[in-house]
Structures are given as C-alpha cells and as structure tokens.
C-alpha atoms as a PDB file:
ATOM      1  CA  UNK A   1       0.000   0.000   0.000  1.00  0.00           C
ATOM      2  CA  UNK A   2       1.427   3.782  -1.170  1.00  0.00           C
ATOM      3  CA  UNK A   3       1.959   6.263   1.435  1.00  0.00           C
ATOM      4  CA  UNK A   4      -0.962   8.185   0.426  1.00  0.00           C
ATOM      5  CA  UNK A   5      -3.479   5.422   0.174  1.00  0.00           C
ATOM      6  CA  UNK A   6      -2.036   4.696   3.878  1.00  0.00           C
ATOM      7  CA  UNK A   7      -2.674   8.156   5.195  1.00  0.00           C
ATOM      8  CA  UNK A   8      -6.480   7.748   3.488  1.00  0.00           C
ATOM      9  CA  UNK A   9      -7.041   4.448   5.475  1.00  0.00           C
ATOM     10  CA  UNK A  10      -6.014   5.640   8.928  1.00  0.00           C
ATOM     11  CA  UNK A  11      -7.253   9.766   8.209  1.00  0.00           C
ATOM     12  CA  UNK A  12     -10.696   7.792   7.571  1.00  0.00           C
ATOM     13  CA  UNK A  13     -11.086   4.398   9.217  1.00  0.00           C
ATOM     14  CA  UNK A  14      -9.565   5.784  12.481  1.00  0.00           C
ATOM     15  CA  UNK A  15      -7.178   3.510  13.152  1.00  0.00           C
ATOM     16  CA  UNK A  16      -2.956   4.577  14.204  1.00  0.00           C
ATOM     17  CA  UNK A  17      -0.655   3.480  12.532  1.00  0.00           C
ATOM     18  CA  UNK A  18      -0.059   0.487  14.754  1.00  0.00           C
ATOM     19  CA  UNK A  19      -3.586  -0.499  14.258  1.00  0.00           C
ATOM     20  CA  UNK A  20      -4.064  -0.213  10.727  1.00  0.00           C
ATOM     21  CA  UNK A  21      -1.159  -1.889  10.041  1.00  0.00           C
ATOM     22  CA  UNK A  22       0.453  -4.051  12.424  1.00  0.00           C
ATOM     23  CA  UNK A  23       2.809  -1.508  13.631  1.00  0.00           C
ATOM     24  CA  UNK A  24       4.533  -1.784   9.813  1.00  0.00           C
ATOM     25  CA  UNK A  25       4.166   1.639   9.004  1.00  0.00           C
ATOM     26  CA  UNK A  26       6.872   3.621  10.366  1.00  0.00           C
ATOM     27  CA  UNK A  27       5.482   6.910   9.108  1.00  0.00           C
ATOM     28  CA  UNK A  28       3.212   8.887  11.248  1.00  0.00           C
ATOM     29  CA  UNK A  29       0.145   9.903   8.584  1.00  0.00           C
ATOM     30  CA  UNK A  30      -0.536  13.879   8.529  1.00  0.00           C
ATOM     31  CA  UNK A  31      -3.686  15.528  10.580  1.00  0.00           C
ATOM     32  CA  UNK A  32      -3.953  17.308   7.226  1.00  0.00           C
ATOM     33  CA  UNK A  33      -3.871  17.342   3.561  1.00  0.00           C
ATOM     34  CA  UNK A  34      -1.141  18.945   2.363  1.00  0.00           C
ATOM     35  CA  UNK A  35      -0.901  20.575  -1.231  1.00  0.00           C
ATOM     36  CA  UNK A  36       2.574  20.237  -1.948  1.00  0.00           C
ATOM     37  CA  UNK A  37       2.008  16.469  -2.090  1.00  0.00           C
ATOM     38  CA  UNK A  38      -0.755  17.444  -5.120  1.00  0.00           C
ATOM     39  CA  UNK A  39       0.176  18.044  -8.680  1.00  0.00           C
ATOM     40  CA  UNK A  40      -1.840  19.770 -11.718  1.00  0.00           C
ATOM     41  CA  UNK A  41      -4.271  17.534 -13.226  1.00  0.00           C
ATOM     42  CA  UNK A  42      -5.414  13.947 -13.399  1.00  0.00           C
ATOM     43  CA  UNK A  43      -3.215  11.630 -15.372  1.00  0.00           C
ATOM     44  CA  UNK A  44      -4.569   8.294 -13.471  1.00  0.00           C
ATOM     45  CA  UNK A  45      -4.668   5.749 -16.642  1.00  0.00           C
ATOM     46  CA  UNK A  46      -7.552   4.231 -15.134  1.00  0.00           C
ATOM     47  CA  UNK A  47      -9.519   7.825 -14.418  1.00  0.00           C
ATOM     48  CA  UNK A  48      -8.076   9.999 -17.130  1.00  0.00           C
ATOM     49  CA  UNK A  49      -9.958  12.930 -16.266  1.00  0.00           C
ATOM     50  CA  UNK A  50      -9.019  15.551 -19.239  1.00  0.00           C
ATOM     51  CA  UNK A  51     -10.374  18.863 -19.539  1.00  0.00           C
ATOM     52  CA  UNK A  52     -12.628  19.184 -22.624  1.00  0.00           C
ATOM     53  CA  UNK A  53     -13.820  15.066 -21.853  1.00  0.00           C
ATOM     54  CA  UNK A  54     -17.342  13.692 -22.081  1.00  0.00           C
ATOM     55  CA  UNK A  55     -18.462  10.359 -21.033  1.00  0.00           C
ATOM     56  CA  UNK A  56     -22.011   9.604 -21.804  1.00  0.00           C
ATOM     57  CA  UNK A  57     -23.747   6.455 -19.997  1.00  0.00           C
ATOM     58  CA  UNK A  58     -26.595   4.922 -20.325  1.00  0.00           C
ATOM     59  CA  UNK A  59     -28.541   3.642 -17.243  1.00  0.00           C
ATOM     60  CA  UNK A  60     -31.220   0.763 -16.472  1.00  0.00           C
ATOM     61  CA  UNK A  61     -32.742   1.218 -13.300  1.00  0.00           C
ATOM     62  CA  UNK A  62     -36.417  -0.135 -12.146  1.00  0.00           C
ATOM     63  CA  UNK A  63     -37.994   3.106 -13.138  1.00  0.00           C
ATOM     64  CA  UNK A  64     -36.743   3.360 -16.579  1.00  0.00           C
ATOM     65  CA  UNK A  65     -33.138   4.256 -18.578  1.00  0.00           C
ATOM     66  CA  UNK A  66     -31.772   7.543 -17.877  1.00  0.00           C
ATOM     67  CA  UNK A  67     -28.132   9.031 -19.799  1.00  0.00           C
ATOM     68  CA  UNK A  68     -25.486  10.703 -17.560  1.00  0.00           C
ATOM     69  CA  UNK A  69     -22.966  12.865 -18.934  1.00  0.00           C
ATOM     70  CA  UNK A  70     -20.039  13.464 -17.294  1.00  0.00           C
ATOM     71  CA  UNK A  71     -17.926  16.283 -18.544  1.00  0.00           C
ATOM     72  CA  UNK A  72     -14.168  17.228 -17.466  1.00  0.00           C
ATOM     73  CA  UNK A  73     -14.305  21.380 -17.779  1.00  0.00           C
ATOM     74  CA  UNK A  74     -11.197  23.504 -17.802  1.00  0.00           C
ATOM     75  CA  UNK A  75     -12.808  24.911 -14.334  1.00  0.00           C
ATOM     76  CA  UNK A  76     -10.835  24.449 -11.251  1.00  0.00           C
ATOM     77  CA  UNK A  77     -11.604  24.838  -7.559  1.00  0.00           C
ATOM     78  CA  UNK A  78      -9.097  25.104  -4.698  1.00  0.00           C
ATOM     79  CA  UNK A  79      -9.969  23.166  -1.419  1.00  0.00           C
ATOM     80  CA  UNK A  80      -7.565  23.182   1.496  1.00  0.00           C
ATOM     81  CA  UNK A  81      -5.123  24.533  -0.316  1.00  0.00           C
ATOM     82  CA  UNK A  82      -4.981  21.940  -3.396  1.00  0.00           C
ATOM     83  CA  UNK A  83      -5.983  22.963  -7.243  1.00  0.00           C
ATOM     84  CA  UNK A  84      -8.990  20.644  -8.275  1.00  0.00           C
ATOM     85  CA  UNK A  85     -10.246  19.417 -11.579  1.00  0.00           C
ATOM     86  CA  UNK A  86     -13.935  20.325 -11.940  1.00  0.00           C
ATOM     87  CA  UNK A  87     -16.398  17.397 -13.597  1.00  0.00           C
ATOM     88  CA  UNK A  88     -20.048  18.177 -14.467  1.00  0.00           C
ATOM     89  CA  UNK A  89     -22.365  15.312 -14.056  1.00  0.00           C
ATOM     90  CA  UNK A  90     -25.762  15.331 -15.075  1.00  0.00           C
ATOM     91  CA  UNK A  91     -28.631  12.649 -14.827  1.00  0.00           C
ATOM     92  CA  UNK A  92     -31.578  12.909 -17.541  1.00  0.00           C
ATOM     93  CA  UNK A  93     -34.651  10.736 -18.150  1.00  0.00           C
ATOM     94  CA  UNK A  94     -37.411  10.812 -21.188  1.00  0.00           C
ATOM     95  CA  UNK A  95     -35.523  14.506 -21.531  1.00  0.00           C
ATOM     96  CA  UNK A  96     -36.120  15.469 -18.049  1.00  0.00           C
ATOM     97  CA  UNK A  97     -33.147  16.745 -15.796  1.00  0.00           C
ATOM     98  CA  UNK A  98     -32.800  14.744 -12.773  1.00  0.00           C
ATOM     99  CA  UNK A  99     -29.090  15.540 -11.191  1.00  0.00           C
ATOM    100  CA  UNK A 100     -26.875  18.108 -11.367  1.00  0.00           C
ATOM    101  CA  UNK A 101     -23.968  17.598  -9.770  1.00  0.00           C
ATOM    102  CA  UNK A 102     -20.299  19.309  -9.972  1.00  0.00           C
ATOM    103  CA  UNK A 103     -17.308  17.078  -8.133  1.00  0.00           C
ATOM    104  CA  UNK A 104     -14.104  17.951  -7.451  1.00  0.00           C
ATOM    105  CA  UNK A 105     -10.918  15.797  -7.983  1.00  0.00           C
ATOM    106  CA  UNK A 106      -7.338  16.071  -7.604  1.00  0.00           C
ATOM    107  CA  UNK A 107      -4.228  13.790  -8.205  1.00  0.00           C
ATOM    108  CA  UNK A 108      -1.277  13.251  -5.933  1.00  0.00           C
ATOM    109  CA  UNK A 109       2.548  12.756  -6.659  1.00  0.00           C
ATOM    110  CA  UNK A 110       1.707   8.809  -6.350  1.00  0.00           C
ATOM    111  CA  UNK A 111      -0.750   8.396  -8.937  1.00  0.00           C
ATOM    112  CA  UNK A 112      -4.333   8.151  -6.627  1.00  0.00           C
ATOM    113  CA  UNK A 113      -7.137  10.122  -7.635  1.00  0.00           C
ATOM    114  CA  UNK A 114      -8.674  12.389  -4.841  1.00  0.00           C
ATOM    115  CA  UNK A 115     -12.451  13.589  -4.377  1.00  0.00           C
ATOM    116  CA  UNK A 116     -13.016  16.591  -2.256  1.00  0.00           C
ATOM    117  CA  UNK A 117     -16.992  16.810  -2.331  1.00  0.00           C
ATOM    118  CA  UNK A 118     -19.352  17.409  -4.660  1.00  0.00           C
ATOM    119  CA  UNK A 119     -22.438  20.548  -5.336  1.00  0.00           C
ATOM    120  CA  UNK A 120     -25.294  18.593  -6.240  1.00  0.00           C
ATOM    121  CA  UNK A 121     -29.194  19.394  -6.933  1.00  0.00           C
ATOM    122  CA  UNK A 122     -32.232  17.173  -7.758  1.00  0.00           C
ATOM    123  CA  UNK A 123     -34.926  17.680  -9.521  1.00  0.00           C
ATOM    124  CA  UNK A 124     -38.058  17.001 -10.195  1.00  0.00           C
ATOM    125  CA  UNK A 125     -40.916  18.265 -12.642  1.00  0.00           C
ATOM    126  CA  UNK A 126     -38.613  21.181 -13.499  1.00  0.00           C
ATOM    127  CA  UNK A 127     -37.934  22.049 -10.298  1.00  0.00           C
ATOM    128  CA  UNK A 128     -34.931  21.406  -7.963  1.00  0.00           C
ATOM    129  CA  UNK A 129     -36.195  19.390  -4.650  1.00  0.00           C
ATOM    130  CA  UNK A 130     -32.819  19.032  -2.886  1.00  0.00           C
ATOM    131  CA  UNK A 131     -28.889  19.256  -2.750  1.00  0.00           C
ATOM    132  CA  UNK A 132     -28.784  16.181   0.002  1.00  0.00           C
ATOM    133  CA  UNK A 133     -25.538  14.296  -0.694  1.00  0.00           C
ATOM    134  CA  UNK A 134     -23.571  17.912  -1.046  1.00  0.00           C
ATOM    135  CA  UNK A 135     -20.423  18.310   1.001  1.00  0.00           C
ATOM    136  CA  UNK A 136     -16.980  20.070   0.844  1.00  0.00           C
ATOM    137  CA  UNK A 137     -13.888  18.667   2.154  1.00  0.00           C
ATOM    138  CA  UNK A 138     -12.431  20.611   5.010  1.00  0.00           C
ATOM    139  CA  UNK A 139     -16.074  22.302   5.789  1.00  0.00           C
ATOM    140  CA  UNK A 140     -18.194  20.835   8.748  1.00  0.00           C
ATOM    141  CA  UNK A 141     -15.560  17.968   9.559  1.00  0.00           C
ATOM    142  CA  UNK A 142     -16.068  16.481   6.109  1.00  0.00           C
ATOM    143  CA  UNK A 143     -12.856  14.646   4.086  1.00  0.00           C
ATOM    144  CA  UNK A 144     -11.318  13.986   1.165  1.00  0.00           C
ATOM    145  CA  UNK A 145     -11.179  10.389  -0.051  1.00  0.00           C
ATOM    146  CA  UNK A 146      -9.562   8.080  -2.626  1.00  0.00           C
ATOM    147  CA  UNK A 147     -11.753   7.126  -5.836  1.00  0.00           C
ATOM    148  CA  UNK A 148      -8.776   5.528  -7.991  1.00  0.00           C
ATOM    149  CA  UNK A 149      -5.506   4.415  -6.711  1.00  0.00           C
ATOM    150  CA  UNK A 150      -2.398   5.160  -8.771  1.00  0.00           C
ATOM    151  CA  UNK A 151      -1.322   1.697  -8.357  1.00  0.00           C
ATOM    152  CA  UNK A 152      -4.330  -0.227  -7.947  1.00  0.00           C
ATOM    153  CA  UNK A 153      -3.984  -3.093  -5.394  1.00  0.00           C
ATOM    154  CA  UNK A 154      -6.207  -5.872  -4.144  1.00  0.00           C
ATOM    155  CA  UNK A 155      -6.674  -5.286  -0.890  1.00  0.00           C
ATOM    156  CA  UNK A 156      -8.320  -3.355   2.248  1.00  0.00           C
ATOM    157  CA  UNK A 157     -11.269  -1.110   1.188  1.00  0.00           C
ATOM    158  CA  UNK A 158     -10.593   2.307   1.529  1.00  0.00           C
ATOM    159  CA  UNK A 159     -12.589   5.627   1.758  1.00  0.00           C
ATOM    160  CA  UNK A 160     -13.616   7.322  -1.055  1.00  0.00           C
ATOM    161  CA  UNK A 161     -15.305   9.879   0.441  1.00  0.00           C
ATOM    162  CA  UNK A 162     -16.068  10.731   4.333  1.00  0.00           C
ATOM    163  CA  UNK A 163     -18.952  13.865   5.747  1.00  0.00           C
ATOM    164  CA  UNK A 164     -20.451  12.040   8.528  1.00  0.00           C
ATOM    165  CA  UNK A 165     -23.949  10.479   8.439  1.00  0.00           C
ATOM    166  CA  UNK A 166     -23.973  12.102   4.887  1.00  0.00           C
ATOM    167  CA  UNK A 167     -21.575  10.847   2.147  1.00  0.00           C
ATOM    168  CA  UNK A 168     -19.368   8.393   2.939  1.00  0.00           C
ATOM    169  CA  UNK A 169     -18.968   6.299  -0.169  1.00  0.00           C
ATOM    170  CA  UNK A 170     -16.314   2.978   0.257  1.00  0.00           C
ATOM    171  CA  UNK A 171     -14.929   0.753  -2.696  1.00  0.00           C
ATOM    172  CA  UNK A 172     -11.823  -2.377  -2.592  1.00  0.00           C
ATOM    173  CA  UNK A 173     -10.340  -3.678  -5.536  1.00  0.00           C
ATOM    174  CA  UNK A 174     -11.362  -7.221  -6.408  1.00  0.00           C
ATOM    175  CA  UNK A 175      -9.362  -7.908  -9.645  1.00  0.00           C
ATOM    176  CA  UNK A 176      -6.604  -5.943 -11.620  1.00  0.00           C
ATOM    177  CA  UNK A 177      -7.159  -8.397 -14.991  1.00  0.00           C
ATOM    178  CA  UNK A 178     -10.805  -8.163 -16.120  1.00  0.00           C
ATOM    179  CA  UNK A 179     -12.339  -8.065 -19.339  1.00  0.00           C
ATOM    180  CA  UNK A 180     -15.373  -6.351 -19.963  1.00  0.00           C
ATOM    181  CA  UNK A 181     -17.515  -5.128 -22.751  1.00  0.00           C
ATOM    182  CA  UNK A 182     -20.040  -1.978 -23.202  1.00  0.00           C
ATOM    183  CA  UNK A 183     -21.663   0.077 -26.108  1.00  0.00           C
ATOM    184  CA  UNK A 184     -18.347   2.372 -26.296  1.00  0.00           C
ATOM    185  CA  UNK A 185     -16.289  -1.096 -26.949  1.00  0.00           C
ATOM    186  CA  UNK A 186     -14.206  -3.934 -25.069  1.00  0.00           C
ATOM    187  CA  UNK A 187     -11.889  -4.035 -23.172  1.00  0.00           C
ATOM    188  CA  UNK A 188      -9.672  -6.340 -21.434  1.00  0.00           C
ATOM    189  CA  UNK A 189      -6.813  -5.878 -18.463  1.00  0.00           C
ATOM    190  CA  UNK A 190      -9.394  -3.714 -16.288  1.00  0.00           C
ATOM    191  CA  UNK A 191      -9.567  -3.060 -12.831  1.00  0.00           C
ATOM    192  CA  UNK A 192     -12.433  -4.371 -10.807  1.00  0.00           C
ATOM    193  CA  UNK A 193     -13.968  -2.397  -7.863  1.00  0.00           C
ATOM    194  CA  UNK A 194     -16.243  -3.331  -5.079  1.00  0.00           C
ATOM    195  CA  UNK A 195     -18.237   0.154  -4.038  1.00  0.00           C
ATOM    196  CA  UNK A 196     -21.041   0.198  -1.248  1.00  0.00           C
ATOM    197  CA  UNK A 197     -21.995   3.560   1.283  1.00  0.00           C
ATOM    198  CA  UNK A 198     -21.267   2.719   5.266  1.00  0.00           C
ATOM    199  CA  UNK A 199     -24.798   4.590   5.247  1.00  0.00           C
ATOM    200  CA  UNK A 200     -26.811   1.512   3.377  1.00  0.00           C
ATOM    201  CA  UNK A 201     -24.145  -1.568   3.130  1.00  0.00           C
ATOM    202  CA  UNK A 202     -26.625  -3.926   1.922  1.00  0.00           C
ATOM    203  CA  UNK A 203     -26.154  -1.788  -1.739  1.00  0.00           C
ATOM    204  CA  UNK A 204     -22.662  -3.486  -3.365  1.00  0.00           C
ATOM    205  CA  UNK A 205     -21.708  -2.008  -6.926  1.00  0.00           C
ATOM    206  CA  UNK A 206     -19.688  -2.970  -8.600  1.00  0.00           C
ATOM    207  CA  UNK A 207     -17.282  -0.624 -11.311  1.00  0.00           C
ATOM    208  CA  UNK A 208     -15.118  -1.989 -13.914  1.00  0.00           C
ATOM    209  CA  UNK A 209     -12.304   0.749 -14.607  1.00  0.00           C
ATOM    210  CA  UNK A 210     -10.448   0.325 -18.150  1.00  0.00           C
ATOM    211  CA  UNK A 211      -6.676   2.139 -18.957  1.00  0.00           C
ATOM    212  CA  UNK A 212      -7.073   5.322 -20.847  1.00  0.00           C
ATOM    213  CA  UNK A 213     -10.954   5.669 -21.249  1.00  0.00           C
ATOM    214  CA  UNK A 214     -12.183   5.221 -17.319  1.00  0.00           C
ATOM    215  CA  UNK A 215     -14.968   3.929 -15.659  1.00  0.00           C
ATOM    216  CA  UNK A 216     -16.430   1.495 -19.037  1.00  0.00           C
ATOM    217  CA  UNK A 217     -19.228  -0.558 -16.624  1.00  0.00           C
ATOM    218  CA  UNK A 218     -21.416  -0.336 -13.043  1.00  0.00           C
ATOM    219  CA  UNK A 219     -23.426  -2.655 -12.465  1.00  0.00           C
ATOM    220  CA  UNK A 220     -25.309  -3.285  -8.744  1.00  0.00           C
ATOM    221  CA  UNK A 221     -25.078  -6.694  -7.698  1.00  0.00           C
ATOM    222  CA  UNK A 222     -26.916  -6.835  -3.982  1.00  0.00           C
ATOM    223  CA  UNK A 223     -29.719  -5.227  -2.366  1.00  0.00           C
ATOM    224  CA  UNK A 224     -30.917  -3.367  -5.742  1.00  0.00           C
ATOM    225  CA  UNK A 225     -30.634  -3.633  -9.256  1.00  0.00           C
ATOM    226  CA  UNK A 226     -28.901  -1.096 -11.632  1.00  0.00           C
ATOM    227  CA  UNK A 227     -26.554  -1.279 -14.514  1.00  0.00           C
ATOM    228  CA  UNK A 228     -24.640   1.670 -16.314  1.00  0.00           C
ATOM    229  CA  UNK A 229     -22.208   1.600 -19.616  1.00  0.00           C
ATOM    230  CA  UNK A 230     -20.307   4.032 -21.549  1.00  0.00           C
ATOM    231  CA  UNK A 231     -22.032   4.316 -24.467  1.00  0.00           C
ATOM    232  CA  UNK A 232     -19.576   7.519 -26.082  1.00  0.00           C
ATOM    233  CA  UNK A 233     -16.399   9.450 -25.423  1.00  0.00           C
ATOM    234  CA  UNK A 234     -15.869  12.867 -27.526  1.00  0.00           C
ATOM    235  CA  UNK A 235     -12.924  15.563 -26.631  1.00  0.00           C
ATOM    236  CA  UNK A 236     -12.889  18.833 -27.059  1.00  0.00           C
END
C-alpha cells in the first residue's frame, strides 16, 4: 500500500498506525492534507480525467433508462489549499433533468485520484427538490477520499469519500485483470472495484475501470438492481 493510500485508510477508518497496520508503518500519517504532495491535473490511466472530456452512460434502473454525462471542464476549484479538476455530471430521463452535480478531484505525486466533495441538486418536474448528498472537504468535519488508486492493489477497502452520516462512499479492488464489454467497446486488463456507502451496506456495486478511457461498466449486484455503460467518449 502507497503512502498516500495509507494516510487515506487511517485519516478515515480511524485507526494509528499500529492499528491499521500491524505496527509496519513507520510513518506517522498527517492531521492534514497537504498541497505540496498534489500536482496539476489527473493523469490516473484508469480515471483519465481531461479537460474538454465527455463520457455519456446509459442507465437501467427499475424506473426506466436515464443518460449521464459526465464532462471534465477547464474549471478548477481550490480546497484546502490543493488545485482541483472540476467534472459536471448530469442525470436525464425521457428529456427530463434529474441531477446536477459538480465534483471535485485532484491527483497526488503517487498516482491516486482524490475527491473533495461534490455541489449537487435534484430535480423534479422542473424544479430542484434538494442538494442532500452535497459536502466540501475541510467544511463541517467532512474529508477527502480516494476514488482511484495510482497503483491499484487488491486489498483493504478504503474511503472514497467521508462527511459524517452524509456521504461516505467505500470501494476495494477485487481484480486488476478483467475483461469487460459496453456500447463504447471492449476491453480487457481492467480493474475491478467493489463500491457500497457505510450509510446503506446492503447496496454493493460494482465498477469496472479500463486504462485510458475510465470507468467502461457499473453494475449493482446486492440489495438493488442497476446497470450503467459508456455508451460515447468525444474531446474537445
């Protein structure tokens, strides 16, 4: 495990050092993020996110298909202290807008791909009906957390995200060899995720992450059903 996945695991699982791992890490993990450790933007083969991107997905869910769109601006936001890549994500369905969300990544010297919150809105009949799953790292105790590891590993889940009682998203690697096939194309040597909230555990997703295109496949496999593919990539 990288020294920055291993400050993620004890910052968020709240274990020491000694806990987390047998009294093998030698390095006491920062109370803080610090920005140094950060570079200028995301070059994570498996989470490429490039300004001027857009991923398009399709998604079957027990109410009907909806398309996402997630789009990589040239926007940045700084949050404690460290430059972040701004996505748009939006959710439609028979036209409608459903989500609007904008997250906030950031990539450290190792390789790992950081979230630090998200501004989202749903909506319904035209009009927005909430922003619940919103959060900022660094406001109202809430943390940054690991989405894609520069060196993926199977292992110990880690925290993706962490605003208590709110968002606090967790995924482990199951595979590092996978094959897997969507609308965009197939692919093979993929990494394979295992993603669940600590809020509602009995959900497990799981994400199948290809080199140099991203997330490809998501498909729920307990407590629900769901499955979303990348249908299109354009740049810009």
């Amino acid at each position: 495990m990288n020294r920055y996945l291993a400050i993620a695991a004890i910052l968020f699982l709240g274990m020491t050092p000694a806990t987390a791992y047998g009294g093998g890490l030698q390095q006491q993990a920062p109370s803080t993020i610090l920005p140094a450790d950060f570079v200028v933007g995301i070059t994570n083969p498996y989470l490429p996110y490039t300004p001027g991107t857009k991923l398009q997905y399709r998604e079957e869910t027990p109410e009907g298909t909806q398309t996402i769109e997630v789009a990589v601006t040239h926007d940045t936001k700084v949050i404690l202290g460290v430059t972040c890549i701004v996505a748009h994500d939006t959710v439609t369905a028979n036209g409608a807008l459903k989500e609007d969300t904008y997250d906030w990544y950031a990539q450290d010297r190792a390789g790992n791909v950081w979230y630090f919150g998200e501004d989202t809105k749903e909506y319904q009949g035209g009009g927005k009906i909430g922003t619940e799953g919103s959060w900022e790292a660094g406001v109202d105790g809430a943390k940054p957390g690991i989405v894609m590891q520069g060196r993926p590993e199977v292992g110990a889940p880690y925290r993706q995200e962490y605003y208590a009682g709110k968002a606090e998203d967790m995924a482990q690697v199951l595979s590092l060899n996978e094959a897997v096939t969507a609308p965009y194309g197939s692919f093979s040597g993929c990494v394979k995720t295992k993603d669940w909230s600590a809020l509602d555990p009995e959900v497990v997703e799981n994400k199948w992450f290809c080199r140099d295109v991203g997330m490809v496949r998501a498909q729920i496999v307990q407590g629900d059903t769901g499955l979303e593919e990348l249908v299109a990539v354009t740049t810009n």
